[in-house]
Protein backbone atom coordinates (compact mmCIF):
# COMPACT_ATOMS: atom_id res chain seq x y z
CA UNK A 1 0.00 0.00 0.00
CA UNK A 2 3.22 2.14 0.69
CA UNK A 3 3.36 3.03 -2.84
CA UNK A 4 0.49 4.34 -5.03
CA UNK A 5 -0.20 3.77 -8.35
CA UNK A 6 -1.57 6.54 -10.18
CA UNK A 7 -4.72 5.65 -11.93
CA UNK A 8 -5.42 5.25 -15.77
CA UNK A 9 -7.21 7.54 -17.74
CA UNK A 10 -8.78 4.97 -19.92
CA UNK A 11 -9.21 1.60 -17.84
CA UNK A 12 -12.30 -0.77 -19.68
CA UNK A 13 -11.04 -3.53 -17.25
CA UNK A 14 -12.05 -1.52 -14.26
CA UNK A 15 -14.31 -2.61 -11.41
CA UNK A 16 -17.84 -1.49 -11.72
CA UNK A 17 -18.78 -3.14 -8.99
CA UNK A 18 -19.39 -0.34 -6.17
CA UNK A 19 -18.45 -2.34 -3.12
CA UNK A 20 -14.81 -2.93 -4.65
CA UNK A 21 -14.21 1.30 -5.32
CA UNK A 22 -11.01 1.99 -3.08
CA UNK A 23 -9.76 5.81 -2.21
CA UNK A 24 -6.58 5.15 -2.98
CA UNK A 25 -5.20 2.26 -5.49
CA UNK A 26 -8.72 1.02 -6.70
CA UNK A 27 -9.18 0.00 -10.04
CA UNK A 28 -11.28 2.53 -11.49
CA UNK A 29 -13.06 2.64 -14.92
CA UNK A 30 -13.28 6.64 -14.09
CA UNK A 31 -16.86 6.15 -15.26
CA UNK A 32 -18.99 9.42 -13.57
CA UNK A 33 -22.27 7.40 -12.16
CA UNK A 34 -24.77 9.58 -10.44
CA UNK A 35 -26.35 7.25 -9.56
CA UNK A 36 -24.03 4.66 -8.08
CA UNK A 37 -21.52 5.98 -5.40
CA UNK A 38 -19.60 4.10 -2.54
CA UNK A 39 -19.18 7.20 -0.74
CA UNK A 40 -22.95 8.14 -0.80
CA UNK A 41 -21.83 11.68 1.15
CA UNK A 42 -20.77 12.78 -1.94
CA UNK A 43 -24.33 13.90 -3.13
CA UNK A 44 -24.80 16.06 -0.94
CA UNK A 45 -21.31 17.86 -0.52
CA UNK A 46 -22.20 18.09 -5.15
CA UNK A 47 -25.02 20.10 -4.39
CA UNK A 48 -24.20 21.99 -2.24
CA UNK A 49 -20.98 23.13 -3.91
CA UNK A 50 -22.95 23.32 -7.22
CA UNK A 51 -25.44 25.99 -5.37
CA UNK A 52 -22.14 27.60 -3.97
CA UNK A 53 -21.64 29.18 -7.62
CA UNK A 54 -20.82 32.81 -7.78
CA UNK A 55 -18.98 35.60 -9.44
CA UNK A 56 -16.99 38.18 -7.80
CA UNK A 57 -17.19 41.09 -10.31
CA UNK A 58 -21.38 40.39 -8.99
CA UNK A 59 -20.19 42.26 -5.43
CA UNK A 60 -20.32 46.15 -5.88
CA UNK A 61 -16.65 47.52 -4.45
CA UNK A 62 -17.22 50.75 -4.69
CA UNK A 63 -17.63 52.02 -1.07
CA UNK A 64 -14.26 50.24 -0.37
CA UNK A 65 -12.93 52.16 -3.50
CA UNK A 66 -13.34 55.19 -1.33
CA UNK A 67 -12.57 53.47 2.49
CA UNK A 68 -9.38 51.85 0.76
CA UNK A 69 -6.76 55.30 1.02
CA UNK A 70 -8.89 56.04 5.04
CA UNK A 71 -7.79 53.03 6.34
CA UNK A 72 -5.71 53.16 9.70
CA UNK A 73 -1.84 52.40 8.85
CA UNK A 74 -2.00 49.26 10.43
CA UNK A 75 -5.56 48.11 9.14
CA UNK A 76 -4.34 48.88 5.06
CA UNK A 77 -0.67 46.90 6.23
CA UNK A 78 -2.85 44.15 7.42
CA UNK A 79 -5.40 44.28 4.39
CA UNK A 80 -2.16 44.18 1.71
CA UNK A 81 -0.47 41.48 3.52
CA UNK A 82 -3.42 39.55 3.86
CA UNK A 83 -4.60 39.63 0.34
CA UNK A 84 -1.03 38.45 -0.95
CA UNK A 85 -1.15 35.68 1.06
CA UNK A 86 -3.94 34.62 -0.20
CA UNK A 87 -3.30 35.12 -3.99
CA UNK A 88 -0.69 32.96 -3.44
CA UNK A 89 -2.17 29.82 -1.17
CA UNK A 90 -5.70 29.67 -3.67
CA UNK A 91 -3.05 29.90 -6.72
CA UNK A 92 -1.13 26.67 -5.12
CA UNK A 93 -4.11 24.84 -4.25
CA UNK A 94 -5.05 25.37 -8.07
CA UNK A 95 -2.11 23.96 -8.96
CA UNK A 96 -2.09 21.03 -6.55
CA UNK A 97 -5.54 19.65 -6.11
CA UNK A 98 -5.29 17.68 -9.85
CA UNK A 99 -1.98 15.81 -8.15
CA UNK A 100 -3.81 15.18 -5.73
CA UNK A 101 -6.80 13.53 -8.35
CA UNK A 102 -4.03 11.49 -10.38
CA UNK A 103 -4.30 8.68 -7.68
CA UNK A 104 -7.84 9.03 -5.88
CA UNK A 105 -9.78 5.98 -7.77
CA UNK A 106 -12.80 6.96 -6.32
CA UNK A 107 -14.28 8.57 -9.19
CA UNK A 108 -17.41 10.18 -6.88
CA UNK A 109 -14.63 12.08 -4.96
CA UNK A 110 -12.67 13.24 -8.21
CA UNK A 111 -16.07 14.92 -9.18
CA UNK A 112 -15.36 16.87 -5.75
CA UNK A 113 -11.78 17.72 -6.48
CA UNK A 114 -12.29 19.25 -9.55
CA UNK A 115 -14.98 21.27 -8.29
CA UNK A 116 -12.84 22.95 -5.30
CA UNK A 117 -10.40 23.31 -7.87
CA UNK A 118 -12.80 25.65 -10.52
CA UNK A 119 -13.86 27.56 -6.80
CA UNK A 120 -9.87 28.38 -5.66
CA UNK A 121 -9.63 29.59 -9.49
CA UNK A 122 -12.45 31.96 -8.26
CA UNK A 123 -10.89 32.72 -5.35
CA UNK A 124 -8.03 33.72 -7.37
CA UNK A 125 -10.07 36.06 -9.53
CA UNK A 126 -12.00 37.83 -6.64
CA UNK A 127 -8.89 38.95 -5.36
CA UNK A 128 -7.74 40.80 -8.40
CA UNK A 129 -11.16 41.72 -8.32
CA UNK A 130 -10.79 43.46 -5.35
CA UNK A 131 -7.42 44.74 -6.06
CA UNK A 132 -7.69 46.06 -9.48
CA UNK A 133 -11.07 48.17 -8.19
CA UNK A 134 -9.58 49.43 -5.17
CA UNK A 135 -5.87 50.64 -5.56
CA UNK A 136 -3.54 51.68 -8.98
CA UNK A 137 -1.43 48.81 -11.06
CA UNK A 138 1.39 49.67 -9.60
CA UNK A 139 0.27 49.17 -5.82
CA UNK A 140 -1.79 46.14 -7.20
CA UNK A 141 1.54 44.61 -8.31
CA UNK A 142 3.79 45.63 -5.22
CA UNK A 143 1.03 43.45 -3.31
CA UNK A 144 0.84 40.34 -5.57
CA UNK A 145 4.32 39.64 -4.98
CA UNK A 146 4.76 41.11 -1.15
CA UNK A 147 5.51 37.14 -0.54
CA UNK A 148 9.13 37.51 -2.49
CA UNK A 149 10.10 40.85 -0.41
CA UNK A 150 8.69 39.50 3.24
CA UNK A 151 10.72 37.07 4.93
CA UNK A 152 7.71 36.23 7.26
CA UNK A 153 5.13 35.89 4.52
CA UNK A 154 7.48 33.57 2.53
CA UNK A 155 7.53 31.25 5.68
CA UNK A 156 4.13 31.17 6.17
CA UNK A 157 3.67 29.94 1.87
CA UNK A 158 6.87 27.82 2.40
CA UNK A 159 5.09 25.42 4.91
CA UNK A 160 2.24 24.38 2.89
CA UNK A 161 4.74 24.62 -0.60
CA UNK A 162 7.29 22.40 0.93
CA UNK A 163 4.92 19.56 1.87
CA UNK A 164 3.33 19.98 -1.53
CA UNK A 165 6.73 19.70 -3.48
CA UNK A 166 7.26 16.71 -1.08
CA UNK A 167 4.22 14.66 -2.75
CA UNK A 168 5.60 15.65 -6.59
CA UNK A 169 8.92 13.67 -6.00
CA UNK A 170 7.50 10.50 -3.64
CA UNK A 171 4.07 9.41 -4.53
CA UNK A 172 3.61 7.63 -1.00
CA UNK A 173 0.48 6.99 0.96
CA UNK A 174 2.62 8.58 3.27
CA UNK A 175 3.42 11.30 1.70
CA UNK A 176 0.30 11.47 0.24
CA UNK A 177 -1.63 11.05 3.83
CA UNK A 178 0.31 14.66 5.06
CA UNK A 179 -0.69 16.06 1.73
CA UNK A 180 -4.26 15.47 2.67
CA UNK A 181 -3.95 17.13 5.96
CA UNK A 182 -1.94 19.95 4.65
CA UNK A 183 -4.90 20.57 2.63
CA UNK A 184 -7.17 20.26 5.96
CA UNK A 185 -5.11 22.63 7.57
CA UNK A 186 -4.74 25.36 4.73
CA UNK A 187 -8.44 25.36 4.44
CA UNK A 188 -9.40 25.19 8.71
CA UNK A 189 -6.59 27.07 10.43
CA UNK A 190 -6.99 30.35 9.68
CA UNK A 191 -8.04 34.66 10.50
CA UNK A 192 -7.67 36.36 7.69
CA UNK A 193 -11.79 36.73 8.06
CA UNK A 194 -11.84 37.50 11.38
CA UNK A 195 -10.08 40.94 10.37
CA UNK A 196 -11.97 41.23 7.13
CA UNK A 197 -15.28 41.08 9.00
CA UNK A 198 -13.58 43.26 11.83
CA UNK A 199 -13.27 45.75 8.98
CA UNK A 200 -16.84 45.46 8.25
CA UNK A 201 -18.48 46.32 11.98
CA UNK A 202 -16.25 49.05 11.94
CA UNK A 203 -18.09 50.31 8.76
CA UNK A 204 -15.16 49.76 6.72
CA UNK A 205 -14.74 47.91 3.28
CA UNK A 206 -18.34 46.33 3.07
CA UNK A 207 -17.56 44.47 -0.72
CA UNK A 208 -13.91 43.37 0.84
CA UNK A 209 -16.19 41.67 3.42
CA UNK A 210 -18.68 39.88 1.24
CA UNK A 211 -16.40 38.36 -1.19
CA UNK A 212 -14.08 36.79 1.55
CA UNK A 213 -17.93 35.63 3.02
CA UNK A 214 -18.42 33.82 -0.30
CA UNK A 215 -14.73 32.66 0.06
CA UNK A 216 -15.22 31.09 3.51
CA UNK A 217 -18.21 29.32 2.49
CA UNK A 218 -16.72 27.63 -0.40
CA UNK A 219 -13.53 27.01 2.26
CA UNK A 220 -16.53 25.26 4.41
CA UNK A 221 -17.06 22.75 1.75
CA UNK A 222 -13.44 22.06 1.09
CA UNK A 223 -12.81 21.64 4.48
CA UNK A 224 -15.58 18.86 4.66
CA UNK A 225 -14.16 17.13 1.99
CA UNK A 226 -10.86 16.49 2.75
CA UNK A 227 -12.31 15.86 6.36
CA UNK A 228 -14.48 13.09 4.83
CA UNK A 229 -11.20 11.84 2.92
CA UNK A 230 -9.08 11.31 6.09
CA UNK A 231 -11.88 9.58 7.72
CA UNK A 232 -12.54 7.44 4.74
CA UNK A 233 -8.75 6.32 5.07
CA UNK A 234 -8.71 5.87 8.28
CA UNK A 235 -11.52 2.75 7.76
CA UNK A 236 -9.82 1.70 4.62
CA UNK A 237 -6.18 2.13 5.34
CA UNK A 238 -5.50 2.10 8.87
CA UNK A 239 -2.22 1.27 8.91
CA UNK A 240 -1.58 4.38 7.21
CA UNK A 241 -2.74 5.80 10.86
CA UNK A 242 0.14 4.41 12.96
CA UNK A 243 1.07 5.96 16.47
CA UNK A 244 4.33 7.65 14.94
CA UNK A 245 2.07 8.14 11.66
CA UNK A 246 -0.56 10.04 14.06
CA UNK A 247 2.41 11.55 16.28
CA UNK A 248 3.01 13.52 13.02
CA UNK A 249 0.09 14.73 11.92
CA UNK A 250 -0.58 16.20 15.26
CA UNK A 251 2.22 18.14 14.77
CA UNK A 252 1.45 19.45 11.46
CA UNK A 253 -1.67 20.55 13.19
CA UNK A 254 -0.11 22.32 15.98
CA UNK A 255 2.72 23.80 13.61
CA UNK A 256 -0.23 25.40 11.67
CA UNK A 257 -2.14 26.73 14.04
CA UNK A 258 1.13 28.25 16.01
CA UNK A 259 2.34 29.50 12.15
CA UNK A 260 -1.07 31.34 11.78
CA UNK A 261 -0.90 32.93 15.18
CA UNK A 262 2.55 34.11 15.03
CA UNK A 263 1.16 35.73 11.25
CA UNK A 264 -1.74 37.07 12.78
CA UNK A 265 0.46 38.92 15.65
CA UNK A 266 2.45 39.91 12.84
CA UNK A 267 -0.21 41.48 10.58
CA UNK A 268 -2.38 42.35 13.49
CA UNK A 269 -0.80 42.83 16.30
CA UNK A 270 -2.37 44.98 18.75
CA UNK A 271 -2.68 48.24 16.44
CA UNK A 272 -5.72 47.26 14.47
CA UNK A 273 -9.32 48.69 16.61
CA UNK A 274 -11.26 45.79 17.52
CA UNK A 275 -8.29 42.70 17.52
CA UNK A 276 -5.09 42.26 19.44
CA UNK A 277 -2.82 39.31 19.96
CA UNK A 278 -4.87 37.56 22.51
CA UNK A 279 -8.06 37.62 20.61
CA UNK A 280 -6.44 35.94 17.52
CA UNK A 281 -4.47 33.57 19.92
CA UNK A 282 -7.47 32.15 21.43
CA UNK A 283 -9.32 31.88 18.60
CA UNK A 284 -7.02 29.84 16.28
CA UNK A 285 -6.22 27.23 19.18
CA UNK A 286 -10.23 27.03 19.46
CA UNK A 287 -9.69 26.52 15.21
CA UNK A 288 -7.13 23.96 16.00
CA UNK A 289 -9.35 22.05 18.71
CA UNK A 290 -12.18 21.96 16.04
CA UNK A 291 -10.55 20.57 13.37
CA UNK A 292 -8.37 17.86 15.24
CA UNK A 293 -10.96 16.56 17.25
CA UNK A 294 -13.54 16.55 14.32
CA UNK A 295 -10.93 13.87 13.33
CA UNK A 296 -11.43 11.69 16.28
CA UNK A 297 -8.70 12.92 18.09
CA UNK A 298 -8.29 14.35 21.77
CA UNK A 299 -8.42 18.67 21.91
CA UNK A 300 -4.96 20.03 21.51
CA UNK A 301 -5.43 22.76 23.76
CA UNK A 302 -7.37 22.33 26.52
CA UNK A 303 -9.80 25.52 27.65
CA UNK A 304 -10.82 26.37 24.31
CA UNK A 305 -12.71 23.44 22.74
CA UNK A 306 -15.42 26.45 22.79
CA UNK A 307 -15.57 29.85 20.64
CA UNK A 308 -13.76 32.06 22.74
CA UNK A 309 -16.11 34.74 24.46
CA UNK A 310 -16.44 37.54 22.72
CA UNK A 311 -15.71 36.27 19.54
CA UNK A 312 -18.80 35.03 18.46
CA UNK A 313 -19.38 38.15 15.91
CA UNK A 314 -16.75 36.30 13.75
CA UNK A 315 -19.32 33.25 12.89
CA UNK A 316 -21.97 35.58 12.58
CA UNK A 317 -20.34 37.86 9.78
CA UNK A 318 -19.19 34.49 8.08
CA UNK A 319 -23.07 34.30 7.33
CA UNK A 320 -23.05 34.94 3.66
CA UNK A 321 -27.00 35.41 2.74
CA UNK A 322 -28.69 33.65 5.99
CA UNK A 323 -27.80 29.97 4.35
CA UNK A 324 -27.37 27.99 7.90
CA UNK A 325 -25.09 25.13 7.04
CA UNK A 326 -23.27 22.49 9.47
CA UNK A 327 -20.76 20.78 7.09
CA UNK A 328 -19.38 18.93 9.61
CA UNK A 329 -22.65 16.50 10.35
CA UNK A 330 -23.28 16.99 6.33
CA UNK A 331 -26.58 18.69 6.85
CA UNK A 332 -27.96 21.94 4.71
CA UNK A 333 -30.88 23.94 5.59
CA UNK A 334 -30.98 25.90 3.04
CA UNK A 335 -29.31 26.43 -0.58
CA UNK A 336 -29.18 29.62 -2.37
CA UNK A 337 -27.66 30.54 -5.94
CA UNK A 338 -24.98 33.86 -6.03
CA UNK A 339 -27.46 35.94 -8.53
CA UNK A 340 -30.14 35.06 -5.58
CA UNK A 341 -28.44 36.06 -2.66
CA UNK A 342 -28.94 39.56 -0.58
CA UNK A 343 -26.19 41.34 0.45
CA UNK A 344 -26.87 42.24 4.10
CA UNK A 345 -24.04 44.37 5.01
């Protein structure tokens, strides 16, 4: 199992037979059934990111066309250094998720892939979006590529890249298995909201606010995902889940969340109204306890397996149009279209 074979693209002697569809090595005939899936969750995460569908020129920038060049020092620093961070992690999980593809066999899940990879190509787009309607080509540019200038920002890409790379020169389960959470992490362990919407109750860039809400909820959905793939694994392939195997996942988990508050002191700090270090501190070991226990696993830090008080706002501004969705127990209330939603900033 150590090594994985990367499936065919044309494979007529390929199992059709549901019960025998694998994750990983299967013997796929890559055949897209609706109708027949092994890993029946997968209807419902396809809807649901089908009815995620929008477009980011559809959000009207102008009033943070105006709020852009008023922003506090510290609250346009964080905004610039934010946004390049993210041009570049959605432009690397573009790249990555179809290496990712090459050797899943389960064809149902594939369908999933290559839907959270059109969505980080959207990502991608909204934040030139946002850029090329709030500041001049020149600033635009100087932003893009703040990751080659700042040492810290290079770190923060270099942790996620590097595990990446890792995958592209040994195709191991192994390897493969820290991909996986790499991906769990990038898309769970993070604030870069929290000061966008922070922005917003202050009355400050509304549109900046409402595309990262779009953002987020996509992020939801790809967070469920590779969730459901490390669970699937750990049934089908649990010796891939070793104590030492375990041992380092955990601390993938804990180097992420203690790489995203070190970048949120850093970008936030204590100058920005309405955050400081403690506030973002709390709330990404609360992130951290979420995600590893939603894996089975024991809280990393114990105190904060709730939201932290006083930071319940966050969730509530994540609320793109009222569409109540718990993606971790794969139920949806409600599903709304982009060109139907109301902007209730």
């Amino acid at each position: 199992m150590e090594m994985l074979r990367k499936k065919a693209l044309f494979n007529p002697e390929g199992d059709t037979d549901v019960r025998l569809r694998r994750m990983l090595n299967g013997n796929t005939t890559n055949l897209n059934d609706f109708n027949n899936m092994k890993y029946t969750w997968v209807s419902e995460w396809y809807r649901q990111a089908m009815n995620n569908f929008w477009i980011p020129e559809e959000i009207n920038l102008s009033q943070d066309l105006k709020d852009y060049p008023k922003l506090l020092p510290a609250e346009r620093r964080a905004y610039d250094k934010i946004l390049s961070f993210l041009v570049f992690l959605d432009s690397i999980q573009t790249a990555n998720l179809p290496n990712i593809s090459a050797y899943v066999t389960a064809n149902e899940v594939n369908l999933c892939l290559n839907i959270q990879t059109f969505q980080e190509c959207v990502h991608s787009q909204s934040y030139s979006y946002m850029l090329d309607s709030i500041c001049s080509p020149v600033e635009r540019n100087e932003i893009l590529y703040q990751w080659k200038e700042d040492s810290h920002l290079l770190r923060r890409n270099t942790f996620i890249g590097d595990c990446y790379n890792a995958f592209q020169k040994d195709q191991s389960a192994t390897t493969l298995l820290r991909v996986l959470m790499a991906n769990y992490i990038l898309e769970g362990i993070y604030f870069y909201s929290g000061f966008m919407y922070n922005l917003s109750r202050n009355g400050k860039m509304p549109g900046s606010a409402q595309e990262i809400r779009y953002i987020n909820r996509d992020e939801n959905t790809h967070l469920w995902l590779f969730r459901k793939m490390l669970l699937e694994l750990q049934e089908e392939e649990p010796e891939l889940f070793s104590e030492k195997a375990v041992a380092g996942l955990r601390l993938m988990m804990m180097e992420g969340v203690a790489q995203e508050i070190a970048w949120g002191h850093y970008v936030i700090g204590d100058e920005v109204p309405g955050l400081n270090r403690q506030m973002v501190s709390d709330y990404i070991q609360y992130l951290g306890n979420l995600r590893w226990t939603s894996l089975g696993y024991e809280p990393l830090y114990p105190g904060l397996e709730q939201e932290p008080e006083g930071m319940e706002w966050v969730s509530q501004y994540a609320n793109a149009n009222l569409v109540k969705t718990d993606f971790f127990e794969a139920r949806s209330t409600a599903y709304a279209k982009s060109t139907a939603l109301i902007d209730d900033l």
